[in-house]
C-alpha atoms as a PDB file:
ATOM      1  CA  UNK A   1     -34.814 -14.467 -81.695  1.00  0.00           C
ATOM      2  CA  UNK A   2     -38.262 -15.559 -80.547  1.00  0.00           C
ATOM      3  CA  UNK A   3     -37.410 -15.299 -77.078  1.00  0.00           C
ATOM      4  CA  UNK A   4     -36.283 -11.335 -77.766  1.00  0.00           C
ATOM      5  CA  UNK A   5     -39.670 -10.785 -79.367  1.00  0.00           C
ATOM      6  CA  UNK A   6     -40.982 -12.184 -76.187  1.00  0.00           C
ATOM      7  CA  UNK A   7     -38.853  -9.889 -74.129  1.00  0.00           C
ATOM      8  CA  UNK A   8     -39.709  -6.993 -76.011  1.00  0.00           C
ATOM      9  CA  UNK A   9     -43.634  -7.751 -76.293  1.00  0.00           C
ATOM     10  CA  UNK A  10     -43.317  -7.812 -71.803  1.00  0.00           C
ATOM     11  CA  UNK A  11     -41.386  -4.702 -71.948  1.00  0.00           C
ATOM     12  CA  UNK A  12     -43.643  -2.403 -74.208  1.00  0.00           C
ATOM     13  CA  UNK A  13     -46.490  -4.157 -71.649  1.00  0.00           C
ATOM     14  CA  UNK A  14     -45.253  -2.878 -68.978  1.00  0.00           C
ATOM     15  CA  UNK A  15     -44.531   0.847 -70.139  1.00  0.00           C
ATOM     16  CA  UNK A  16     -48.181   0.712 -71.402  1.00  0.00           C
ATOM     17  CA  UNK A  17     -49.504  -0.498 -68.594  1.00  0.00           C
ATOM     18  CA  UNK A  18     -47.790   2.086 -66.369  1.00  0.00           C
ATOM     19  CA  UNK A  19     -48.628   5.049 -68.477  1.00  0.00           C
ATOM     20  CA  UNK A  20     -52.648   4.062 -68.895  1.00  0.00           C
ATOM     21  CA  UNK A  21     -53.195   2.193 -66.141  1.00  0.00           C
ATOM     22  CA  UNK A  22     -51.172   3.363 -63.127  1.00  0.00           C
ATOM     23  CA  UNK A  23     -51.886   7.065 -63.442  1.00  0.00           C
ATOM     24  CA  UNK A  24     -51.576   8.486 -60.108  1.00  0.00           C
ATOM     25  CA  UNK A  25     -50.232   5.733 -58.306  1.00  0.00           C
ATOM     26  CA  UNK A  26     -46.752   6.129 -56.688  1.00  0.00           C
ATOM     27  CA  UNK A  27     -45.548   3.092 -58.439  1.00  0.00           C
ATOM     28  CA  UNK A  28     -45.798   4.421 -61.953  1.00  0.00           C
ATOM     29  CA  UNK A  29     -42.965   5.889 -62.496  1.00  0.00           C
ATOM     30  CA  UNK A  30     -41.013   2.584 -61.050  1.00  0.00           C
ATOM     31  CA  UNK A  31     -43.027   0.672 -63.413  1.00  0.00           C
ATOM     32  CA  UNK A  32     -42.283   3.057 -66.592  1.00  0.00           C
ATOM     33  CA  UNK A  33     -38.448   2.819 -65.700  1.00  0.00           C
ATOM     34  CA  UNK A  34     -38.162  -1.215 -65.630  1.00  0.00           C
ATOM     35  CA  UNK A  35     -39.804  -1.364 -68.505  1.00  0.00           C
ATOM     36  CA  UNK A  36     -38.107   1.532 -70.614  1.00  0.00           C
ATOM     37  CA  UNK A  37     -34.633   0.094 -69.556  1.00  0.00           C
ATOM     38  CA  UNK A  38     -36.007  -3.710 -70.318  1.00  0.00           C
ATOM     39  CA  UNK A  39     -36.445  -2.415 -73.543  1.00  0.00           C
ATOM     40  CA  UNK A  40     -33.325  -0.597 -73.823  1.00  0.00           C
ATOM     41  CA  UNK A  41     -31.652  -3.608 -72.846  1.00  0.00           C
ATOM     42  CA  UNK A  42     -33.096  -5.434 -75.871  1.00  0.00           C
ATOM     43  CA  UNK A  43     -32.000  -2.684 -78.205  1.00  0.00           C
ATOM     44  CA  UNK A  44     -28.754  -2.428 -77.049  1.00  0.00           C
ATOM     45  CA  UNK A  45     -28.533  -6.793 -77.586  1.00  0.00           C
ATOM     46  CA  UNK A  46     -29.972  -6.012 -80.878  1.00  0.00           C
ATOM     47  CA  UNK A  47     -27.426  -3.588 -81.959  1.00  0.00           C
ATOM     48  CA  UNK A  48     -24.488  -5.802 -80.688  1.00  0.00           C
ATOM     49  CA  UNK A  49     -26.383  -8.862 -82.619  1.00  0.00           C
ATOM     50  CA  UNK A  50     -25.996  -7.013 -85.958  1.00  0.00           C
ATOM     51  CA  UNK A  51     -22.397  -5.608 -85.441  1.00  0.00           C
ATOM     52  CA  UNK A  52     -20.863  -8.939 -85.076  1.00  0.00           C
ATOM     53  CA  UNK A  53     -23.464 -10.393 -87.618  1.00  0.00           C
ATOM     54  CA  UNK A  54     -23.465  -7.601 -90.023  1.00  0.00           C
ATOM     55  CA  UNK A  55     -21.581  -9.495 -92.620  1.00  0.00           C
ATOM     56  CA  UNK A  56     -23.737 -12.167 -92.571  1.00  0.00           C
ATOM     57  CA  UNK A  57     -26.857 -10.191 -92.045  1.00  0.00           C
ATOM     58  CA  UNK A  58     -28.944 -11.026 -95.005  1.00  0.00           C
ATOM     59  CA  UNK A  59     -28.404 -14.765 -93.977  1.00  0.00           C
ATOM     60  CA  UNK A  60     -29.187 -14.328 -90.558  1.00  0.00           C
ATOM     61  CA  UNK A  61     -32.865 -12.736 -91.715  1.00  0.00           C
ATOM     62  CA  UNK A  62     -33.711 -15.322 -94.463  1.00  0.00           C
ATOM     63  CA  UNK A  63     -32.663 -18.103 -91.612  1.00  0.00           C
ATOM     64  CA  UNK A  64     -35.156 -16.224 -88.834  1.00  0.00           C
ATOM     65  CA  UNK A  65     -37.691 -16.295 -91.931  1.00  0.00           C
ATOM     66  CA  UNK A  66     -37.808 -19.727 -92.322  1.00  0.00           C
ATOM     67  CA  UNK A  67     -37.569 -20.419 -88.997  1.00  0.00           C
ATOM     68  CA  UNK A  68     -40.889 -18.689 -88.424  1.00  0.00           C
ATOM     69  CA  UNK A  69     -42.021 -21.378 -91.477  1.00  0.00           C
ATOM     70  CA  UNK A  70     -40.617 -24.049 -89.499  1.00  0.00           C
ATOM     71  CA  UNK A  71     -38.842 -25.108 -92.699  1.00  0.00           C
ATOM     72  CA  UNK A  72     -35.324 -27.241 -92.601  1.00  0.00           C
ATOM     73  CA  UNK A  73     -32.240 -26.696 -94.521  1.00  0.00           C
ATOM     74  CA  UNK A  74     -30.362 -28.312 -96.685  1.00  0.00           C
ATOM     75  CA  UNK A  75     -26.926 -27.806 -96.236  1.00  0.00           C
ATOM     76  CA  UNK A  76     -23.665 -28.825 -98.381  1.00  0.00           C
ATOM     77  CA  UNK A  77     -20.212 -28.716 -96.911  1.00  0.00           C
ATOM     78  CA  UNK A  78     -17.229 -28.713 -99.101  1.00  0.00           C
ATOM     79  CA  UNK A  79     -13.634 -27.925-100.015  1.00  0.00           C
ATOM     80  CA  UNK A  80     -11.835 -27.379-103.494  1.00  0.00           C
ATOM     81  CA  UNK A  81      -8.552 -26.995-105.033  1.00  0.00           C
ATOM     82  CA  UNK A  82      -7.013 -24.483-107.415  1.00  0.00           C
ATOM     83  CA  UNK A  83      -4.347 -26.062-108.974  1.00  0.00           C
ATOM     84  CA  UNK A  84      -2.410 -23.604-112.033  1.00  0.00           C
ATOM     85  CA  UNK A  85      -0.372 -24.456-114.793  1.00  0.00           C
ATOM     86  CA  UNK A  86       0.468 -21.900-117.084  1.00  0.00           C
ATOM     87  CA  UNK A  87      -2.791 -19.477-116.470  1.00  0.00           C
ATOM     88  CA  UNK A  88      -4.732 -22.824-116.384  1.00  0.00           C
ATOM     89  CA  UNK A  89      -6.654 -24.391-114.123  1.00  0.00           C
ATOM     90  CA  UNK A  90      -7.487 -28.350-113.644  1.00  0.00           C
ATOM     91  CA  UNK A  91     -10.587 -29.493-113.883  1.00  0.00           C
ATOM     92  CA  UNK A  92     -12.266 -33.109-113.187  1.00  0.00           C
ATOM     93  CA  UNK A  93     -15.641 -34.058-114.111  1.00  0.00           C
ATOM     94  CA  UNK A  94     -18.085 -34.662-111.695  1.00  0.00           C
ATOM     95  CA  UNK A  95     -19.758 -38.668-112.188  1.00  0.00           C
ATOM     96  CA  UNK A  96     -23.359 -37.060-110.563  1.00  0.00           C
ATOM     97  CA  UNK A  97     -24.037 -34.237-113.108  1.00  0.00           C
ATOM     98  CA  UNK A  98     -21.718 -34.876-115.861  1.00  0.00           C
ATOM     99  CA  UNK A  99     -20.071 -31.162-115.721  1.00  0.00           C
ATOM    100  CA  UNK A 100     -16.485 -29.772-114.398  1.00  0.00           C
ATOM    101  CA  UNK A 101     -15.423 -28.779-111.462  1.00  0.00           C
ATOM    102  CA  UNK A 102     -12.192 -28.115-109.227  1.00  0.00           C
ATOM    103  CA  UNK A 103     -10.582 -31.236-107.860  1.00  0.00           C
ATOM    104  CA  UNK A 104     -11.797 -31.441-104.233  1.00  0.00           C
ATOM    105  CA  UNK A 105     -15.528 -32.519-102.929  1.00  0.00           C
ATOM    106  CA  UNK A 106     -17.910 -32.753 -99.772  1.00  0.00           C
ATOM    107  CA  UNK A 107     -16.480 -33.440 -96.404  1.00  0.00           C
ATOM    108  CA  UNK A 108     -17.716 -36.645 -94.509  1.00  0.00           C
ATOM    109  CA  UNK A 109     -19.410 -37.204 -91.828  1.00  0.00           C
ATOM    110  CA  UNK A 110     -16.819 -39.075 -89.190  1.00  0.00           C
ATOM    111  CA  UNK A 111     -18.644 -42.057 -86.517  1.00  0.00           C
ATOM    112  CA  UNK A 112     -18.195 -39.403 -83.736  1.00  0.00           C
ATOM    113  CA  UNK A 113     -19.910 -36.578 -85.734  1.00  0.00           C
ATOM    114  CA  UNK A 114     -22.696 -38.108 -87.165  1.00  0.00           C
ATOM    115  CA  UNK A 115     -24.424 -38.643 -83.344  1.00  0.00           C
ATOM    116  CA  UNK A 116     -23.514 -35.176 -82.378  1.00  0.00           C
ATOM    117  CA  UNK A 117     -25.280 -33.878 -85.187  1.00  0.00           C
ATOM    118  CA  UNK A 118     -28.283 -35.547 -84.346  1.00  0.00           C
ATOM    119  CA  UNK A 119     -28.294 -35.067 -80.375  1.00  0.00           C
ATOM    120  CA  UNK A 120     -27.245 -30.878 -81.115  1.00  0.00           C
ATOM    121  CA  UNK A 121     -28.508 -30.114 -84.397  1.00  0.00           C
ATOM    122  CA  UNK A 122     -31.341 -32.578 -85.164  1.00  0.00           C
ATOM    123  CA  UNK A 123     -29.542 -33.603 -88.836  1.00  0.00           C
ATOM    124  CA  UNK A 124     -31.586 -35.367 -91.124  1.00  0.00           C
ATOM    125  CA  UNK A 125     -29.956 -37.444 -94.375  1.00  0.00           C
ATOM    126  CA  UNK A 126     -30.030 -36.187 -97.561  1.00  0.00           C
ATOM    127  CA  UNK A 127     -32.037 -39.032 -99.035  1.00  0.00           C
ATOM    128  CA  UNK A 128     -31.582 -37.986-102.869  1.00  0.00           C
ATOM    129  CA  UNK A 129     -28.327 -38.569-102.485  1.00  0.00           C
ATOM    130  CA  UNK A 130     -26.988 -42.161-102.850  1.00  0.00           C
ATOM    131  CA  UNK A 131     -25.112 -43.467 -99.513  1.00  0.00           C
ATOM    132  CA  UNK A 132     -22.329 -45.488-100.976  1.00  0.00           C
ATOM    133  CA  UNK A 133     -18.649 -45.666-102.781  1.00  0.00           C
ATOM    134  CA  UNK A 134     -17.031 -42.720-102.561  1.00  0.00           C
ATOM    135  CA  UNK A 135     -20.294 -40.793-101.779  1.00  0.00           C
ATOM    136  CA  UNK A 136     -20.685 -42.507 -98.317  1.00  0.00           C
ATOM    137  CA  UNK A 137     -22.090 -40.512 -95.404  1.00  0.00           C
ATOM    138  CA  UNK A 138     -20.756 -37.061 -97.580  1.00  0.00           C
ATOM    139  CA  UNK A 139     -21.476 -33.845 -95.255  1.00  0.00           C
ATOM    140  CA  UNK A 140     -24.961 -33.170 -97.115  1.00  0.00           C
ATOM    141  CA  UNK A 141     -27.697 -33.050 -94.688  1.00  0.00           C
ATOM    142  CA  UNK A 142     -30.857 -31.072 -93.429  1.00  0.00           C
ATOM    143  CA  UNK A 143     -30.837 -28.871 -90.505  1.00  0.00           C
ATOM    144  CA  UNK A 144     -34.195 -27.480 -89.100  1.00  0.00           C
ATOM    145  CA  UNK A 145     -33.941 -23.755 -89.980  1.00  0.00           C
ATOM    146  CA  UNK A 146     -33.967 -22.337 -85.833  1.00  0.00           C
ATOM    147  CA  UNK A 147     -30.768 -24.289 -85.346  1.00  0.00           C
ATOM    148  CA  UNK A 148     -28.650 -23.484 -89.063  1.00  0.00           C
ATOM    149  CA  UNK A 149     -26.776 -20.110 -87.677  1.00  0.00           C
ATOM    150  CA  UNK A 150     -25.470 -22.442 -84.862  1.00  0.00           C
ATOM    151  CA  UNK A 151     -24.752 -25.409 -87.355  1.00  0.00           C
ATOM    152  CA  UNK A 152     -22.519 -23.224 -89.580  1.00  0.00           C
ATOM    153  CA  UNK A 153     -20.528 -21.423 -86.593  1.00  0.00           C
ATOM    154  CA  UNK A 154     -20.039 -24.986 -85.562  1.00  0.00           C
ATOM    155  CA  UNK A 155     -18.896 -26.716 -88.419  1.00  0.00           C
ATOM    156  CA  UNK A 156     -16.643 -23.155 -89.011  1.00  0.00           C
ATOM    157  CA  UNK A 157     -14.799 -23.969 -86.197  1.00  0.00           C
ATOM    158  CA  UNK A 158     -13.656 -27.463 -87.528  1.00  0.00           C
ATOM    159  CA  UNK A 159     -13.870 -29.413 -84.101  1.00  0.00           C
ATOM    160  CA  UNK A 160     -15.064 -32.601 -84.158  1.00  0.00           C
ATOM    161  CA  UNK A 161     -15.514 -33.009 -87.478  1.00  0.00           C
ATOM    162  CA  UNK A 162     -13.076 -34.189 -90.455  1.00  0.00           C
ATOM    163  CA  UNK A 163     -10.379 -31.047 -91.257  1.00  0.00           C
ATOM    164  CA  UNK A 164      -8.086 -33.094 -93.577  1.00  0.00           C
ATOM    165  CA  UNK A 165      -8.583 -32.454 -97.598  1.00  0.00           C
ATOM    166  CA  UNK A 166      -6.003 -34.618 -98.746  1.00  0.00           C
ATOM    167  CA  UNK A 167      -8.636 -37.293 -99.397  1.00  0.00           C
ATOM    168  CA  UNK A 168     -10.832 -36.237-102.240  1.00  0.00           C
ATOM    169  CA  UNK A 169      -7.142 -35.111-103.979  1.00  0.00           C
ATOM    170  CA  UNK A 170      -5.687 -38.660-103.282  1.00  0.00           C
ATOM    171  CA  UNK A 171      -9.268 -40.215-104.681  1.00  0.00           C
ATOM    172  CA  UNK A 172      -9.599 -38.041-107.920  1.00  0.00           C
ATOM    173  CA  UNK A 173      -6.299 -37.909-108.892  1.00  0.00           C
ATOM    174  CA  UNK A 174      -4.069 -40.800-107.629  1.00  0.00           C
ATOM    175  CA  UNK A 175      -6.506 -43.232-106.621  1.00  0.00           C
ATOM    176  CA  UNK A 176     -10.061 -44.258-106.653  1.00  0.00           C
ATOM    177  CA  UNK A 177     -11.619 -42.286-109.653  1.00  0.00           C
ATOM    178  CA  UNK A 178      -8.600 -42.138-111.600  1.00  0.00           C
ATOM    179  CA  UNK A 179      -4.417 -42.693-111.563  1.00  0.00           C
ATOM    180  CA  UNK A 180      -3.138 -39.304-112.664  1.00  0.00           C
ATOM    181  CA  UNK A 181      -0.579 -38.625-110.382  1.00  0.00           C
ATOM    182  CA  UNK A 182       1.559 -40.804-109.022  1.00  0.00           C
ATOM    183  CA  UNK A 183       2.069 -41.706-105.332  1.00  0.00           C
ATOM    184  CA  UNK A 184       5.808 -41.231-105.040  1.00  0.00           C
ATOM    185  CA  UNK A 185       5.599 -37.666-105.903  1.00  0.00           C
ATOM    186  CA  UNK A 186       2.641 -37.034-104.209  1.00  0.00           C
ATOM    187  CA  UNK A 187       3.034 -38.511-100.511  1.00  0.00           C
ATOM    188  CA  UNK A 188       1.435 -35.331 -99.227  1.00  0.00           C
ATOM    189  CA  UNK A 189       0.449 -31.932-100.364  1.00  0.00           C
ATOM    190  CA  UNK A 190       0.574 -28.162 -99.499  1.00  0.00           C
ATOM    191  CA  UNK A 191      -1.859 -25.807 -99.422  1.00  0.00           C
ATOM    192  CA  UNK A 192      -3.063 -22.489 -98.078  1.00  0.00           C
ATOM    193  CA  UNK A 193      -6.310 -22.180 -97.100  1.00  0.00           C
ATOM    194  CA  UNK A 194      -7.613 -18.981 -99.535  1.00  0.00           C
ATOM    195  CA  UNK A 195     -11.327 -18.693 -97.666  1.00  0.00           C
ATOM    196  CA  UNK A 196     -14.366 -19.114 -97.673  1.00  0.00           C
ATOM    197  CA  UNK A 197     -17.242 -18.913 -99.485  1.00  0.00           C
ATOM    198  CA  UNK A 198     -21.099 -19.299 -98.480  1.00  0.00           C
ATOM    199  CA  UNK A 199     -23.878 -18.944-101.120  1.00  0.00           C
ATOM    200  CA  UNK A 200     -27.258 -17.355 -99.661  1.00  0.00           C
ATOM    201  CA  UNK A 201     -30.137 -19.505 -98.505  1.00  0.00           C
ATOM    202  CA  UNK A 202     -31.722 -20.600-102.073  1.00  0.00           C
ATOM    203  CA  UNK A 203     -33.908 -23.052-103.484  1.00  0.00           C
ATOM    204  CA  UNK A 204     -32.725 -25.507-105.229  1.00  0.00           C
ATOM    205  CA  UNK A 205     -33.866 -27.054-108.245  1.00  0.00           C
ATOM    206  CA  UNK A 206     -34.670 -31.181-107.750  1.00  0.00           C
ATOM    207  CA  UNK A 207     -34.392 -31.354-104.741  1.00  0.00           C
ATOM    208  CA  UNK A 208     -37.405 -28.502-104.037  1.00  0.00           C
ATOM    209  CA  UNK A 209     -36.340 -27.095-100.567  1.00  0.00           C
ATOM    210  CA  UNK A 210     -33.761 -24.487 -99.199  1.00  0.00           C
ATOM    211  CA  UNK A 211     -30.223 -24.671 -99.472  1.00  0.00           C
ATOM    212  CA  UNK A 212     -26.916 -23.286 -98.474  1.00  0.00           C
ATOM    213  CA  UNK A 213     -23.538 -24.273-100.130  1.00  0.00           C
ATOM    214  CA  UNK A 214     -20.213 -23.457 -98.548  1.00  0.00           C
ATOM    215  CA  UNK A 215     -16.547 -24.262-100.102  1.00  0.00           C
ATOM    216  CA  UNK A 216     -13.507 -23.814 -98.109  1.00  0.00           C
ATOM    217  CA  UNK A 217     -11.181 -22.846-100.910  1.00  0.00           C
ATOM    218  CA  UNK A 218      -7.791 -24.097-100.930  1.00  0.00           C
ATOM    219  CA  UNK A 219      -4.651 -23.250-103.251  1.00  0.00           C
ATOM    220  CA  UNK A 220      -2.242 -26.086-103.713  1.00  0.00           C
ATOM    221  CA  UNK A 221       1.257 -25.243-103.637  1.00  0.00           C
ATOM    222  CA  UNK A 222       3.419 -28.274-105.230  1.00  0.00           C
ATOM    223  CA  UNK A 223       6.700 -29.040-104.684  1.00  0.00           C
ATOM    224  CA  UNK A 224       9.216 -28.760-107.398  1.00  0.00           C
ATOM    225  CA  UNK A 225       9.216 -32.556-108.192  1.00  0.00           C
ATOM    226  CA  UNK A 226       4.828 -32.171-107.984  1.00  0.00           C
ATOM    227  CA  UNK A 227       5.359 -29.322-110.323  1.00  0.00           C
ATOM    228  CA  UNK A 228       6.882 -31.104-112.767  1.00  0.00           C
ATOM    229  CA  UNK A 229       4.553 -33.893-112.914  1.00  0.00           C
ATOM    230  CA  UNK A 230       1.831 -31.659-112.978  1.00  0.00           C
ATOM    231  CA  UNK A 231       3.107 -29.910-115.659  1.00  0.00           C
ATOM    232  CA  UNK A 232       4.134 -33.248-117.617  1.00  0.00           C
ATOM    233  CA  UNK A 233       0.135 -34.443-117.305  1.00  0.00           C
ATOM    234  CA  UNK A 234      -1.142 -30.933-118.474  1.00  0.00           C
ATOM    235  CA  UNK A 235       0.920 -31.735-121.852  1.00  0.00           C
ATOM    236  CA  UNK A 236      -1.335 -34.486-122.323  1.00  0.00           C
ATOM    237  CA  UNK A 237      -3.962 -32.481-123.105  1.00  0.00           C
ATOM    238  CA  UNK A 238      -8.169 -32.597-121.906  1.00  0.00           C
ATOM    239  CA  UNK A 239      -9.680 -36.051-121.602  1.00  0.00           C
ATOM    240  CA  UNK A 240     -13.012 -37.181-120.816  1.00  0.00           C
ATOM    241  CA  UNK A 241     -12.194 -36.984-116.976  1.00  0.00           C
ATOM    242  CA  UNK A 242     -10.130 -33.788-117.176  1.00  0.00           C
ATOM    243  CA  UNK A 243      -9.491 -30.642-118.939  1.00  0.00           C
ATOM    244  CA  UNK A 244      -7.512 -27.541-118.305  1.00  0.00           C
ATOM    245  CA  UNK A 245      -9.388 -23.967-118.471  1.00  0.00           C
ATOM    246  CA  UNK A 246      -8.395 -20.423-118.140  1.00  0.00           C
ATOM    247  CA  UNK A 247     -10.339 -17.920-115.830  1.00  0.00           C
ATOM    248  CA  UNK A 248     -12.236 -16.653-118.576  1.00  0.00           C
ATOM    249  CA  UNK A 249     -13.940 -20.034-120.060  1.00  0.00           C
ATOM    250  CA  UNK A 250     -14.104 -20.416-116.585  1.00  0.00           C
ATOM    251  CA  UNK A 251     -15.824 -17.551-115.479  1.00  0.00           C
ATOM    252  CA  UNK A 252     -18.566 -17.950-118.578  1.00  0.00           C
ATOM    253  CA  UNK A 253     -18.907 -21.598-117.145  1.00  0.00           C
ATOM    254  CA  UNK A 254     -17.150 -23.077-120.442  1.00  0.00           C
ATOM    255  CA  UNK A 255     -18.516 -21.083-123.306  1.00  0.00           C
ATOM    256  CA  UNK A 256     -15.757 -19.832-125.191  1.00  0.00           C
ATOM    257  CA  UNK A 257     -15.753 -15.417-126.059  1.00  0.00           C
ATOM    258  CA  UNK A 258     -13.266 -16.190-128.240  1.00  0.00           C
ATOM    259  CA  UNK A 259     -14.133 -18.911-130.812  1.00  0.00           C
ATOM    260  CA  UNK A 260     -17.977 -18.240-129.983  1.00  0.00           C
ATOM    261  CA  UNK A 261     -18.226 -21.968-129.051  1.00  0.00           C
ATOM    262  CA  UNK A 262     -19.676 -24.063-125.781  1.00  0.00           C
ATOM    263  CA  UNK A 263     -16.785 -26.328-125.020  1.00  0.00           C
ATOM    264  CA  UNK A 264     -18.569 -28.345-122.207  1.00  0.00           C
ATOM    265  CA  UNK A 265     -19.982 -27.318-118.822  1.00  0.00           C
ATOM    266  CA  UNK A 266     -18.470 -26.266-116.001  1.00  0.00           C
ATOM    267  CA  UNK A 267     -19.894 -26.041-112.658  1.00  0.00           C
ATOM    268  CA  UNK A 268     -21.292 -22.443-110.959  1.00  0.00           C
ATOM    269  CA  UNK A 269     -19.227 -23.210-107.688  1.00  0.00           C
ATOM    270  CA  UNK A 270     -15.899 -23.092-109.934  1.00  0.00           C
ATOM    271  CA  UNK A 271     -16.496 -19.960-110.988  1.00  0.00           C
ATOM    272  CA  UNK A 272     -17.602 -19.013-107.315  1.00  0.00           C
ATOM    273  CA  UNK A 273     -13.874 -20.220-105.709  1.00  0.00           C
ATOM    274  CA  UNK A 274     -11.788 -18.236-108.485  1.00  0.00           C
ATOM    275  CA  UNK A 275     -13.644 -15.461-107.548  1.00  0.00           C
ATOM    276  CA  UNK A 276     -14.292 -15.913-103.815  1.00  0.00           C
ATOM    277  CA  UNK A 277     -17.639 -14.786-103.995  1.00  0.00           C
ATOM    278  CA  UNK A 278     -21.134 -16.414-104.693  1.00  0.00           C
ATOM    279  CA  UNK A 279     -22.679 -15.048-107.967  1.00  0.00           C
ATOM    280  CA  UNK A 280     -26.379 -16.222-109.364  1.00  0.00           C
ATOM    281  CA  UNK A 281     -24.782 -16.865-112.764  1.00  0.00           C
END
C-alpha cells in the first residue's frame, strides 16, 4: 500500500510539473500523458484491490492503519464443533477462563510451520499464554501489522500447516481432558466444514494490544452407532465439565429469558459459530 502512495505521489509530480513548469516546451504534453496514465494505472489497481477485497474491506483499512503505527497483531486460529441433540448443543468448559464453549480449540503450530512463520511472517509467541500440556505451541501468535492480510490468506489456504480437527475432539471428549465417549464408537468422525468466521481487528482486554479471532466452524455428523452414544451421555445430564444448551441460552451467553436466571457463562465465540457471524455482544 505504501509503495502505491509512492506511485501515486511520482505521478501527480509529474502532471504538476508538466503543467507549471514545462509550459511551452514540446515535451509537455508527453510529460502530462505518462503521468495522467501512471495515475490511471494506480486507480484502475485500486479499484481491482477493493473488488476482490470488498468483503473484507473494513479489515483491510484497520490493518493499513496499524501498519502506518507499526503495531503487531495478535492473532488466534481456531476450529469448533456443533454437535445437536434434540435442539441442544454440547458444551465443554474451558480450564483458562472457567466459561463454555463448543468442543473444538486452537490449531498448533507443526515443526515445519513454526520456521516458516518466522522466515515469511516474522511470528512472535504469545507469551501470556502458557507453552505446555495440551496448550503446547497452540496457533496464537503476533504478526507485525504490514504482513497480517498475507498471514490470513496464507493460513486460509491450509498448506503447510495442521488441517486435521479430530484432535481437540479426541482430547476433550475421549481422551486427555475427559473420557466421555468411547473409542470404539468413535474411531473417526464426520464433519462438514459450515465456514468461517473472522472477528474485526479489536483490542483485547489483558492482553492490551490488537487482535483478530477466526473459527473454522465445523458440524459433526455422527454415525448411527455415535448417535446413540451421544444421545445416551446427553441423558446424563450437565456436569461441571459439560452441559447441554439451546440456541437461545446460547445466544444470551447463558442467561436464561425464560426463568430470568444466569445459569453459567458461555463464551462470545459460541454464540459467534451458531450464528456465523461476529457480534460485539
Amino acid at each position: 500500500m505504501i509503495r502505491r502512495i509512492i506511485q501515486a505521489i511520482i505521478a501527480i509530480g509529474f502532471i504538476t510539473y508538466s503543467y507549471f513548469q514545462m509550459s511551452g516546451s514540446e515535451f509537455q504534453k508527453d510529460v502530462f500523458v505518462f503521468g495522467l496514465v501512471g495515475l490511471a494505472t494506480l486507480a484502475e489497481l485500486l479499484i481491482e484491490h477493493i473488488i476482490i477485497n470488498h468483503k473484507r474491506l473494513r479489515l483491510l483499512i484497520q490493518v493499513y492503519y496499524l501498519t502506518m503505527k507499526g503495531e503487531n497483531i495478535r492473532f488466534s486460529m481456531s476450529y469448533l464443533y456443533t454437535i445437536k441433540v434434540d435442539d441442544e448443543y454440547l458444551l465443554v468448559r474451558n480450564s483458562n477462563y472457567g466459561h463454555y464453549q463448543l468442543v473444538g480449540g486452537k490449531y498448533k503450530r507443526l515443526k515445519g510451520t513454526q520456521s516458516l512463520l518466522k522466515e515469511k511472517f516474522d511470528a512472535m509467541d504469545d507469551l501470556k499464554l502458557p507453552n505446555k500440556d495440551l496448550m503446547k505451541d497452540d496457533f496464537a501468535l503476533f504478526i507485525p501489522a504490514k504482513k497480517a492480510i498475507r498471514f490470513l490468506d496464507w493460513f486460509n489456504k491450509g498448506k503447510n500447516r495442521e488441517i486435521n480437527h479430530w484432535r481437540e475432539f479426541y482430547e476433550e471428549l475421549i481422551e486427555g481432558k475427559a473420557k466421555l465417549l468411547s473409542r470404539d464408537k468413535f474411531p473417526y468422525v464426520n464433519y462438514n466444514l459450515v465456514g468461517r468466521v473472522t472477528t474485526p481487528v479489536k483490542r483485547t482486554a489483558g492482553w492490551d494490544c490488537y487482535e483478530i479471532l477466526q473459527y473454522d466452524i465445523l458440524e459433526l455428523l455422527p454415525t448411527h452407532e455415535q448417535a446413540i452414544e451421544l444421545s445416551k451421555l446427553k441423558a446424563l445430564g450437565d456436569t461441571d465439565y459439560i452441559k447441554w444448551a439451546d440456541r437461545e441460552l446460547i445466544n444470551c451467553l447463558g442467561y436464561d429469558k425464560r426463568t430470568k436466571t444466569k445459569h453459567y457463562d458461555i463464551g462470545q465465540h459460541t454464540k459467534w459459530a451458531l450464528n456465523m457471524k461476529w457480534s460485539k455482544e
